[in-house]
Structure formats: structure tokens, C-alpha cells
PDB file of N, CA and C in Angstrom:
ATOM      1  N   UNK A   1     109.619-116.696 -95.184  1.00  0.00           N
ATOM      2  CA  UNK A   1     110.156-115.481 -94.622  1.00  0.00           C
ATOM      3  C   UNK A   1     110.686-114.608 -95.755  1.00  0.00           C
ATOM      4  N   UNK A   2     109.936-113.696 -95.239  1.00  0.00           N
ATOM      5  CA  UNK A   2     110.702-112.577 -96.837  1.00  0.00           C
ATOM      6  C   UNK A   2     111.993-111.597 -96.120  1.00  0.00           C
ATOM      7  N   UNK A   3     113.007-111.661 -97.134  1.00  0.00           N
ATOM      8  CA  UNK A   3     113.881-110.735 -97.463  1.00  0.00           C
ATOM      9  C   UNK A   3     114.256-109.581 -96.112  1.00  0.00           C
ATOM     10  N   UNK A   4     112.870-108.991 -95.691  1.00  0.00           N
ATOM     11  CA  UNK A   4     112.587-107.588 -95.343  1.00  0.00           C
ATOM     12  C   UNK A   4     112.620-108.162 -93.585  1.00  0.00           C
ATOM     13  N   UNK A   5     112.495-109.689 -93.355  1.00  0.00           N
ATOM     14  CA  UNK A   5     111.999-109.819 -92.308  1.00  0.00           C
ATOM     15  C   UNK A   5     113.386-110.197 -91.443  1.00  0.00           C
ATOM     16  N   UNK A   6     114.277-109.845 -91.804  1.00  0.00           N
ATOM     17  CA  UNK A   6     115.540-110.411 -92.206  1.00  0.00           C
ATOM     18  C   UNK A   6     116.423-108.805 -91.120  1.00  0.00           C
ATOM     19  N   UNK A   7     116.027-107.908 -91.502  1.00  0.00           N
ATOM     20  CA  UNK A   7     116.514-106.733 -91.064  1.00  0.00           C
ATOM     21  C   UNK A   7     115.648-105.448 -90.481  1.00  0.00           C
ATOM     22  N   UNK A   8     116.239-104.829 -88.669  1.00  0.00           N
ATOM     23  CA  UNK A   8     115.260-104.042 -88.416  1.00  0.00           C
ATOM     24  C   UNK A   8     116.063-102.483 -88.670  1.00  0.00           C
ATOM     25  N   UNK A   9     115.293-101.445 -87.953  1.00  0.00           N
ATOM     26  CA  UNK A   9     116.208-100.510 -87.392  1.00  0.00           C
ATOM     27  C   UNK A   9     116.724-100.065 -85.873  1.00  0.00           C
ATOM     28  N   UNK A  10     117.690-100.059 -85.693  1.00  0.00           N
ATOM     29  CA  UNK A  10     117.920-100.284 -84.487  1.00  0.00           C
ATOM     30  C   UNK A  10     116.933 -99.136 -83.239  1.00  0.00           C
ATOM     31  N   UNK A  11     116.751 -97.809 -84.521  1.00  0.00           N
ATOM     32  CA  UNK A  11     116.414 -97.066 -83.879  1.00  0.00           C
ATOM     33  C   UNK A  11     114.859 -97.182 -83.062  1.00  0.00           C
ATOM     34  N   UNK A  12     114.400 -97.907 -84.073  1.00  0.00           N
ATOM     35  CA  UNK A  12     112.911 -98.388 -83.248  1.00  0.00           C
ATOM     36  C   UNK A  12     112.954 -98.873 -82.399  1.00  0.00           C
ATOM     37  N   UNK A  13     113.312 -99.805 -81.641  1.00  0.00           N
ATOM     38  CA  UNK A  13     113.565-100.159 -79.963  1.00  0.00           C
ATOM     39  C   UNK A  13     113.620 -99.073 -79.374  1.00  0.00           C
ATOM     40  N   UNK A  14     114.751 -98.211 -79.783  1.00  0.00           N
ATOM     41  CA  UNK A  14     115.287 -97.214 -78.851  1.00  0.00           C
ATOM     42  C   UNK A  14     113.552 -96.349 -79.016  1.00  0.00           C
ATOM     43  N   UNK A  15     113.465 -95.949 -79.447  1.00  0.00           N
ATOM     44  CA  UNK A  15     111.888 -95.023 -79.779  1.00  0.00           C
ATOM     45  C   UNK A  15     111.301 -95.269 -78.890  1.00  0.00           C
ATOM     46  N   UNK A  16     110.773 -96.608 -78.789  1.00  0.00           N
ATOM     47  CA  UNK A  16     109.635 -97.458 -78.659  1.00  0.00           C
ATOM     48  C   UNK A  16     109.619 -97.369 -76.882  1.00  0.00           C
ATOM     49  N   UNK A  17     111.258 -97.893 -76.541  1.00  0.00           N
ATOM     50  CA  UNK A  17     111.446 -97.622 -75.261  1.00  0.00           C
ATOM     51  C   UNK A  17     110.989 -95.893 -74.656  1.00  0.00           C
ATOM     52  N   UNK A  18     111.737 -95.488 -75.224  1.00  0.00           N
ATOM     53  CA  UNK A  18     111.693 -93.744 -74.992  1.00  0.00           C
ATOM     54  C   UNK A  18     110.303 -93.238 -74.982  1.00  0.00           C
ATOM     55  N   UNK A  19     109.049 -93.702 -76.163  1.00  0.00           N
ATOM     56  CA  UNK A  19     107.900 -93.260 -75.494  1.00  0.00           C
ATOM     57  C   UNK A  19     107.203 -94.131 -74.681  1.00  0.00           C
ATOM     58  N   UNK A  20     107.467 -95.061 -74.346  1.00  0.00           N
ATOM     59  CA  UNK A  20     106.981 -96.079 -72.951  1.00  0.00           C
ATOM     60  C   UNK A  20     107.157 -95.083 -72.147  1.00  0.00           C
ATOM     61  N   UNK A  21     108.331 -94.850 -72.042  1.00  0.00           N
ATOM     62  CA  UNK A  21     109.027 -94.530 -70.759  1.00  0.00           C
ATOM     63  C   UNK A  21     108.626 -92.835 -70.201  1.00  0.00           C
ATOM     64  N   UNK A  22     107.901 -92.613 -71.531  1.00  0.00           N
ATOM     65  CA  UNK A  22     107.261 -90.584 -71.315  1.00  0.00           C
ATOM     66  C   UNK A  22     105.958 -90.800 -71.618  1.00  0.00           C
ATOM     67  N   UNK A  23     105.469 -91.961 -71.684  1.00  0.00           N
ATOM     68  CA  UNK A  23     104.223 -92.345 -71.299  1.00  0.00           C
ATOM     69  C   UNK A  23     102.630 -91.444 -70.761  1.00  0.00           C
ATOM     70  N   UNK A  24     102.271 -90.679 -70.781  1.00  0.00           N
ATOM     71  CA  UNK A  24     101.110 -90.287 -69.652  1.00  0.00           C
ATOM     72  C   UNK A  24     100.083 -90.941 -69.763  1.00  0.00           C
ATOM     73  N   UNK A  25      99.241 -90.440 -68.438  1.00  0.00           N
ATOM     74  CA  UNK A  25      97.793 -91.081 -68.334  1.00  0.00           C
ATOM     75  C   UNK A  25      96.724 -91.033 -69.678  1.00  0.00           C
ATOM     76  N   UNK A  26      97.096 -89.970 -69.880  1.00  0.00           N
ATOM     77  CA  UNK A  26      95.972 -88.943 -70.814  1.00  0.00           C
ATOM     78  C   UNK A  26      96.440 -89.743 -72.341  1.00  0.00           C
ATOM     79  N   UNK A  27      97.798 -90.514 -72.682  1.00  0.00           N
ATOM     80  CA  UNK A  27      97.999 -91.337 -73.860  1.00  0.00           C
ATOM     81  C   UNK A  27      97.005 -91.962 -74.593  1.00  0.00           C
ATOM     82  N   UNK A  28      96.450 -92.029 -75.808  1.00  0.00           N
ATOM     83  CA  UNK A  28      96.043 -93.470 -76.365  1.00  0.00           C
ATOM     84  C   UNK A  28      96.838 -93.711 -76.943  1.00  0.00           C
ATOM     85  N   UNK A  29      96.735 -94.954 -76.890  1.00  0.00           N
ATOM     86  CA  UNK A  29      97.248 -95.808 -77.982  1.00  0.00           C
ATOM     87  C   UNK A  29      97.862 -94.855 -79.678  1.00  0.00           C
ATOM     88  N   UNK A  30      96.626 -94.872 -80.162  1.00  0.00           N
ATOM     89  CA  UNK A  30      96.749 -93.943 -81.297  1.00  0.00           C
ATOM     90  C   UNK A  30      98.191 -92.617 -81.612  1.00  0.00           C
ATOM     91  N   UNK A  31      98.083 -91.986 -79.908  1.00  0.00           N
ATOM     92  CA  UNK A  31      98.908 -91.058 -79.690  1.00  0.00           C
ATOM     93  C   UNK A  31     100.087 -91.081 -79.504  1.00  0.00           C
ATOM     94  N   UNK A  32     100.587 -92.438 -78.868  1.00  0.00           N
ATOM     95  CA  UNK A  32     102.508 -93.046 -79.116  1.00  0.00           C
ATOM     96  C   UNK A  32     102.422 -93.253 -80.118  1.00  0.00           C
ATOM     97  N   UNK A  33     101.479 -94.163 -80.899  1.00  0.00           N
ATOM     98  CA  UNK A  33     102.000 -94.739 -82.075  1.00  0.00           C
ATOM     99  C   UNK A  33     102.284 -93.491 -83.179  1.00  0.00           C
ATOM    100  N   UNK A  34     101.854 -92.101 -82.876  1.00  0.00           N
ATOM    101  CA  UNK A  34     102.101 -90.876 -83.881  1.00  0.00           C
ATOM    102  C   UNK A  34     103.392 -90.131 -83.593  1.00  0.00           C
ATOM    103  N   UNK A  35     103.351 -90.575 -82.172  1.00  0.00           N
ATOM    104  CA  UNK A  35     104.500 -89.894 -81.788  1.00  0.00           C
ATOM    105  C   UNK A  35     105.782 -90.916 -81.681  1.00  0.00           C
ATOM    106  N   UNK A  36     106.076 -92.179 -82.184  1.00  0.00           N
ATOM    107  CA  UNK A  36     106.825 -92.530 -82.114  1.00  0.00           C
ATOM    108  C   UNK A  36     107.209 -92.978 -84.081  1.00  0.00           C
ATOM    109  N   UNK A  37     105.896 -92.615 -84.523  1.00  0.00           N
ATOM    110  CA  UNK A  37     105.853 -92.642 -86.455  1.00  0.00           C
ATOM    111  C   UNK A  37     107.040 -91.257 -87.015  1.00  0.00           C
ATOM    112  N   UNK A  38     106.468 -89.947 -85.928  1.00  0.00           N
ATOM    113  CA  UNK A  38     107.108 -88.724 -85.946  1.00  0.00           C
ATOM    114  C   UNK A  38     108.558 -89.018 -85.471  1.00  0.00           C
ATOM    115  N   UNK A  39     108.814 -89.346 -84.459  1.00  0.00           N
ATOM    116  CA  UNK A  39     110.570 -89.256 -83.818  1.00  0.00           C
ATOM    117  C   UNK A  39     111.270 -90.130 -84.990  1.00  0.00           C
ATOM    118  N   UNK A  40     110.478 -91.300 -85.444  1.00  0.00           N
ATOM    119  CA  UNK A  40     111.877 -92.115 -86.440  1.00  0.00           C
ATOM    120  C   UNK A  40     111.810 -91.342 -87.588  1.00  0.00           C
ATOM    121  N   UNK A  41     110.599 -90.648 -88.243  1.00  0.00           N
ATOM    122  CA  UNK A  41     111.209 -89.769 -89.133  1.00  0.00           C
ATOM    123  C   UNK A  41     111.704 -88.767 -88.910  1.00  0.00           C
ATOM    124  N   UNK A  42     112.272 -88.543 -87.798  1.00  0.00           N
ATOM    125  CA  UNK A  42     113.427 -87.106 -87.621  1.00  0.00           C
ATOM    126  C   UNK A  42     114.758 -88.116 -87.144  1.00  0.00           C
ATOM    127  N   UNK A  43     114.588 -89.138 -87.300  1.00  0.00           N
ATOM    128  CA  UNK A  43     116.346 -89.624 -86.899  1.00  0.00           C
ATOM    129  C   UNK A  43     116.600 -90.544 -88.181  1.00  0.00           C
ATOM    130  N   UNK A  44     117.954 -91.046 -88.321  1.00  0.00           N
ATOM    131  CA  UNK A  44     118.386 -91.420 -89.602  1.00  0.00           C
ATOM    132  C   UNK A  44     118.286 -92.938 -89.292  1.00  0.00           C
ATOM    133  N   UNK A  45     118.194 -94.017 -90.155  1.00  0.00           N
ATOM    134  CA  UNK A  45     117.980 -95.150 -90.047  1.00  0.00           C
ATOM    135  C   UNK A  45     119.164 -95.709 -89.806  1.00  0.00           C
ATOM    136  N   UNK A  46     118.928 -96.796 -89.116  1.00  0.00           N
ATOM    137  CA  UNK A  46     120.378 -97.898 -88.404  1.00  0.00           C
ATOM    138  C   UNK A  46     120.058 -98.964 -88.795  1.00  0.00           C
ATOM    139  N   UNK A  47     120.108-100.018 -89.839  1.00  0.00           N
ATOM    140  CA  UNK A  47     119.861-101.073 -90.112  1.00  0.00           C
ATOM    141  C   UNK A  47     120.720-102.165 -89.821  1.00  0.00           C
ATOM    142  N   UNK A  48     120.438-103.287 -89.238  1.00  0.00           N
ATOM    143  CA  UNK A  48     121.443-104.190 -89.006  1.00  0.00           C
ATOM    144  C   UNK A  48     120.283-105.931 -89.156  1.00  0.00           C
ATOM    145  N   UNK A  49     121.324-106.333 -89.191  1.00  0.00           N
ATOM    146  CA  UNK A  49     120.588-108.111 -89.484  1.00  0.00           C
ATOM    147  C   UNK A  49     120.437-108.836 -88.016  1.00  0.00           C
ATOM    148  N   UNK A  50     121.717-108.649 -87.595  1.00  0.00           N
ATOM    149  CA  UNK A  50     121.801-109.332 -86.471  1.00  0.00           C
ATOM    150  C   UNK A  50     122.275-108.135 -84.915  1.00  0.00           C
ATOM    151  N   UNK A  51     121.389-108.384 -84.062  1.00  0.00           N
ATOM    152  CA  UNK A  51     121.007-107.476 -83.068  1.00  0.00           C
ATOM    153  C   UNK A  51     122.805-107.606 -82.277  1.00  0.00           C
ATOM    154  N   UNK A  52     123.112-109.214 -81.959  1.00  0.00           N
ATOM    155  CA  UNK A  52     124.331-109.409 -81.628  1.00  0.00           C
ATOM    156  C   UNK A  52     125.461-108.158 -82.248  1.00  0.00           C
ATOM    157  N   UNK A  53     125.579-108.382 -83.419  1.00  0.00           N
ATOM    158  CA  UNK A  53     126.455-108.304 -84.436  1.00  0.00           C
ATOM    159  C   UNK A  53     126.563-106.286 -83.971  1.00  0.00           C
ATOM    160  N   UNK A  54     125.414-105.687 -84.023  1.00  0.00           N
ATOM    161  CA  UNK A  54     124.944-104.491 -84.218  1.00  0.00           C
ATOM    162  C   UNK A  54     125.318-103.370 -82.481  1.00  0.00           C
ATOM    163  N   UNK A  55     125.277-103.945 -81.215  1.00  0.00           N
ATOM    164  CA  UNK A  55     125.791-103.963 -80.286  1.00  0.00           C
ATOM    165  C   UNK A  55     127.036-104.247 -80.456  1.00  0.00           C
ATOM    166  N   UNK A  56     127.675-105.224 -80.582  1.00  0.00           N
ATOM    167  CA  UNK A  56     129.489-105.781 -80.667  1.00  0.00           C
ATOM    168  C   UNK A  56     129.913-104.437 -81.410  1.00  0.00           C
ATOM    169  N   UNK A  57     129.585-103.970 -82.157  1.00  0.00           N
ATOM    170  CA  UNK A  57     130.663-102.737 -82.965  1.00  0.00           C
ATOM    171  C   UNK A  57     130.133-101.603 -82.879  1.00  0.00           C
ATOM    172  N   UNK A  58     128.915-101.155 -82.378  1.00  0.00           N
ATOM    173  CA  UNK A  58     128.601-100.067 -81.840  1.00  0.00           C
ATOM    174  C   UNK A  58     129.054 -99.856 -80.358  1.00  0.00           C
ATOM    175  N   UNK A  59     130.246 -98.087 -79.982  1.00  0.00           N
ATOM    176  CA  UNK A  59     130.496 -98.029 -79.295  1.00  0.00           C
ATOM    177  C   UNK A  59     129.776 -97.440 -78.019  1.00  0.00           C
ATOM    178  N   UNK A  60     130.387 -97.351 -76.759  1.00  0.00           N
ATOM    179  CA  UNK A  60     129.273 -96.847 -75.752  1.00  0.00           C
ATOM    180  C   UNK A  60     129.213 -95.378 -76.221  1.00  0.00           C
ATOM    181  N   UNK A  61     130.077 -94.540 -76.339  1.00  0.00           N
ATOM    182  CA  UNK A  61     129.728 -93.213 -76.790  1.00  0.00           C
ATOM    183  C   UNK A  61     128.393 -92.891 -77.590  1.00  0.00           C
ATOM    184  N   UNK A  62     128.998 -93.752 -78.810  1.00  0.00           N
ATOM    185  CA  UNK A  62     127.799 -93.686 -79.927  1.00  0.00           C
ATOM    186  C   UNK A  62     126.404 -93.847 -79.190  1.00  0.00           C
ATOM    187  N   UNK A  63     126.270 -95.054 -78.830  1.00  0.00           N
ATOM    188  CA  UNK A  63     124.754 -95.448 -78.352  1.00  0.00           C
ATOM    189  C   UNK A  63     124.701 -93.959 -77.316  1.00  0.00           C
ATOM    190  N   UNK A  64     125.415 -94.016 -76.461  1.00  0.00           N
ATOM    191  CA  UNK A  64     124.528 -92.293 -75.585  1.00  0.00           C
ATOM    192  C   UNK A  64     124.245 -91.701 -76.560  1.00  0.00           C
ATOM    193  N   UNK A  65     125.439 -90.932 -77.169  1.00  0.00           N
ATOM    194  CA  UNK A  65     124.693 -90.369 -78.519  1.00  0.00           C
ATOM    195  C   UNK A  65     123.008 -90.685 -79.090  1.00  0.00           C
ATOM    196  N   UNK A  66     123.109 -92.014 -79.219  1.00  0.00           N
ATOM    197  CA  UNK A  66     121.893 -91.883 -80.155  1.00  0.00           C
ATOM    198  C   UNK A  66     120.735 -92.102 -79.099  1.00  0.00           C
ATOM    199  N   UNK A  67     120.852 -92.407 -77.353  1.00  0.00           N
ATOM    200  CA  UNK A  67     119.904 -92.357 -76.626  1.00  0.00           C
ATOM    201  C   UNK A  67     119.334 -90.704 -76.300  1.00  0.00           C
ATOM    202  N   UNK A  68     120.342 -90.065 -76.495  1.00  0.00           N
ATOM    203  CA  UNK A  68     120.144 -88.696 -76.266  1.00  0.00           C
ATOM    204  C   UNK A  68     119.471 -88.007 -77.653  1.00  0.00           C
ATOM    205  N   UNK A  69     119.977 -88.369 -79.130  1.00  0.00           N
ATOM    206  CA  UNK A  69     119.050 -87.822 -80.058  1.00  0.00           C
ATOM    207  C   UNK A  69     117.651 -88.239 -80.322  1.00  0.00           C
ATOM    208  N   UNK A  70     117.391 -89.747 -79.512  1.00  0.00           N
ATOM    209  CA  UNK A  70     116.097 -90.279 -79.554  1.00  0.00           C
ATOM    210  C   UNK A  70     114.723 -89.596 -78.263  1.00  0.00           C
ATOM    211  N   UNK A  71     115.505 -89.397 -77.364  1.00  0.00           N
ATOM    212  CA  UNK A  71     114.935 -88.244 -76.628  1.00  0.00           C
ATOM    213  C   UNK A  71     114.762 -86.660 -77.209  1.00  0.00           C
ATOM    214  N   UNK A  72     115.100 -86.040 -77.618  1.00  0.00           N
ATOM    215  CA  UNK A  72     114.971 -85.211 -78.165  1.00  0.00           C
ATOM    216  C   UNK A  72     114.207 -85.175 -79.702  1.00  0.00           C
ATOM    217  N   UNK A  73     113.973 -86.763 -80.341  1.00  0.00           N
ATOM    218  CA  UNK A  73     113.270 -86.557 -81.087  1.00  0.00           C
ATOM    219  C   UNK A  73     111.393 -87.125 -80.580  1.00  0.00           C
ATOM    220  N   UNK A  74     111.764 -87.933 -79.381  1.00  0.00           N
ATOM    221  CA  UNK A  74     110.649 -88.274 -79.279  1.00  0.00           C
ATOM    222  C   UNK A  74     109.725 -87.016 -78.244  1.00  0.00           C
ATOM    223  N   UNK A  75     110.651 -85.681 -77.376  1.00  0.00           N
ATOM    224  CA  UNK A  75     110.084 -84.848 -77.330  1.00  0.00           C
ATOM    225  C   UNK A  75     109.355 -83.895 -78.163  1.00  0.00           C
ATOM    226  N   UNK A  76     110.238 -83.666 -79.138  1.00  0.00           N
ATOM    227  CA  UNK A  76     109.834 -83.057 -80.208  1.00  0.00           C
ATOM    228  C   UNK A  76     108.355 -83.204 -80.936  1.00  0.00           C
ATOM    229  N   UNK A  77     108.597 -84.383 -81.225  1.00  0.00           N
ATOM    230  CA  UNK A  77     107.277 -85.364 -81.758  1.00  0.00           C
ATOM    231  C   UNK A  77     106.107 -85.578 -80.981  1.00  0.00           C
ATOM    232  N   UNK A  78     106.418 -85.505 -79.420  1.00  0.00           N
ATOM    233  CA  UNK A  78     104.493 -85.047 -78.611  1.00  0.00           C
ATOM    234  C   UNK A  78     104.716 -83.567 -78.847  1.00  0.00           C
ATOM    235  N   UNK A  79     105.463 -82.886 -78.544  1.00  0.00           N
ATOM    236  CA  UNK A  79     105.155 -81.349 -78.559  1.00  0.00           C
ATOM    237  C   UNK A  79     104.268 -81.169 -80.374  1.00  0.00           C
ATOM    238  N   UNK A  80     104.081 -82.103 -81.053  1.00  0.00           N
ATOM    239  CA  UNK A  80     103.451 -81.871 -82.628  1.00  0.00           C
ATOM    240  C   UNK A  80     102.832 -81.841 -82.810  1.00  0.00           C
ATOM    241  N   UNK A  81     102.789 -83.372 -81.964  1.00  0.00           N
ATOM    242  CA  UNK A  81     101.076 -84.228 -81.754  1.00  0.00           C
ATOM    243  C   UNK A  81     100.075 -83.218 -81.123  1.00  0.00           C
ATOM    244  N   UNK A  82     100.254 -82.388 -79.904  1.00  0.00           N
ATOM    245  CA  UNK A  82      99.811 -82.715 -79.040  1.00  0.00           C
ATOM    246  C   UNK A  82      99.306 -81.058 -80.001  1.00  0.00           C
ATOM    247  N   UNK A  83     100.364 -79.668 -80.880  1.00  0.00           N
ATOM    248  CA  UNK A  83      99.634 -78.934 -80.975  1.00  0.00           C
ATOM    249  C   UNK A  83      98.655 -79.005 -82.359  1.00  0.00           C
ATOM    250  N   UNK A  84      99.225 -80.361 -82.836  1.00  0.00           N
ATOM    251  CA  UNK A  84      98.458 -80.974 -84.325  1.00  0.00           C
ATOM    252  C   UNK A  84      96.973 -82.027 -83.875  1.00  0.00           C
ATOM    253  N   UNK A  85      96.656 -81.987 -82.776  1.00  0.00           N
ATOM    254  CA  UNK A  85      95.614 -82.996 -82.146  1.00  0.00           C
ATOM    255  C   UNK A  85      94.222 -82.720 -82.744  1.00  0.00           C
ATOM    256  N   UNK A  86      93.903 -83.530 -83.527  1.00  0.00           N
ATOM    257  CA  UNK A  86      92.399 -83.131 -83.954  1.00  0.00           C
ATOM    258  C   UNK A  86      91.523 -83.541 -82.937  1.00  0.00           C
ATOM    259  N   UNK A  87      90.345 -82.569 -82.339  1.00  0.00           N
ATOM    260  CA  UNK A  87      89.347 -82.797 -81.671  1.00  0.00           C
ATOM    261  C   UNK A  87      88.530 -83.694 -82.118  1.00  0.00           C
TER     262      UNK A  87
END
């Protein structure tokens, strides 16, 4: 196990959930995975080791907070895709 495998960002769950969850028919594959590459590079990284540890001291405020900036980045990020879409 290397080093790296050791620590995620918290924010990727949250992403990951958020474009599940705005999902459409018309999606590929290809097309979350751009639009969810786009939303984590518009939000700042949350690194933690232990998922426990990372919940226990993050407060409820905060997390709305960051459920609400992850929506807004993962809108952002199809509105990109969708006018950056190569035929």
C-alpha cells in the first residue's frame, strides 16, 4: 500500500453523490466523469486519513456549506460540458 492510498478528499464523495443525483438520461459515462473532473477543480481540497476522524470535527454548518458549494460547482461544470461538447 502506498503512502497516497492512505488519504482521500472528502470532497469527491460529495461530487460523486451530487452528479448521481443530477444524473440524466441523455448522460454517458464519459460526461459525469468531465463533469465531476470540472466541479473538484473549482472547489478546494479536504484531505483527511480517516473518514471517522474527518466527520467527528467537521461541523453541521460547515458540511451544508460545502453541500451547497458542491452543487453549485457541479452545476456549473454540466453547464461547460454541455456548451464545450464535441460532436
Amino acid at each position: 500500500m502506498s503512502l497516497l492510498d492512505t488519504i482521500d478528499n472528502f470532497y469527491e464523495r460529495l461530487v460523486a453523490d451530487a452528479v448521481e443525483e443530477s444524473r440524466l438520461e441523455t448522460d454517458t459515462e464519459d460526461r459525469l466523469a468531465d463533469i465531476m473532473c470540472i466541479a473538484l477543480n473549482r472547489l478546494p481540497p479536504r484531505y483527511y486519513r480517516h473518514k471517522i476522524d474527518m466527520m467527528f470535527y467537521l461541523a453541521d454548518p460547515e458540511l451544508q456549506e460545502m453541500r451547497y458549494k458542491v452543487l453549485d460547482a457541479v452545476k456549473e461544470a454540466r453547464a461547460f460540458v454541455v456548451a464545450h461538447q464535441r460532436e
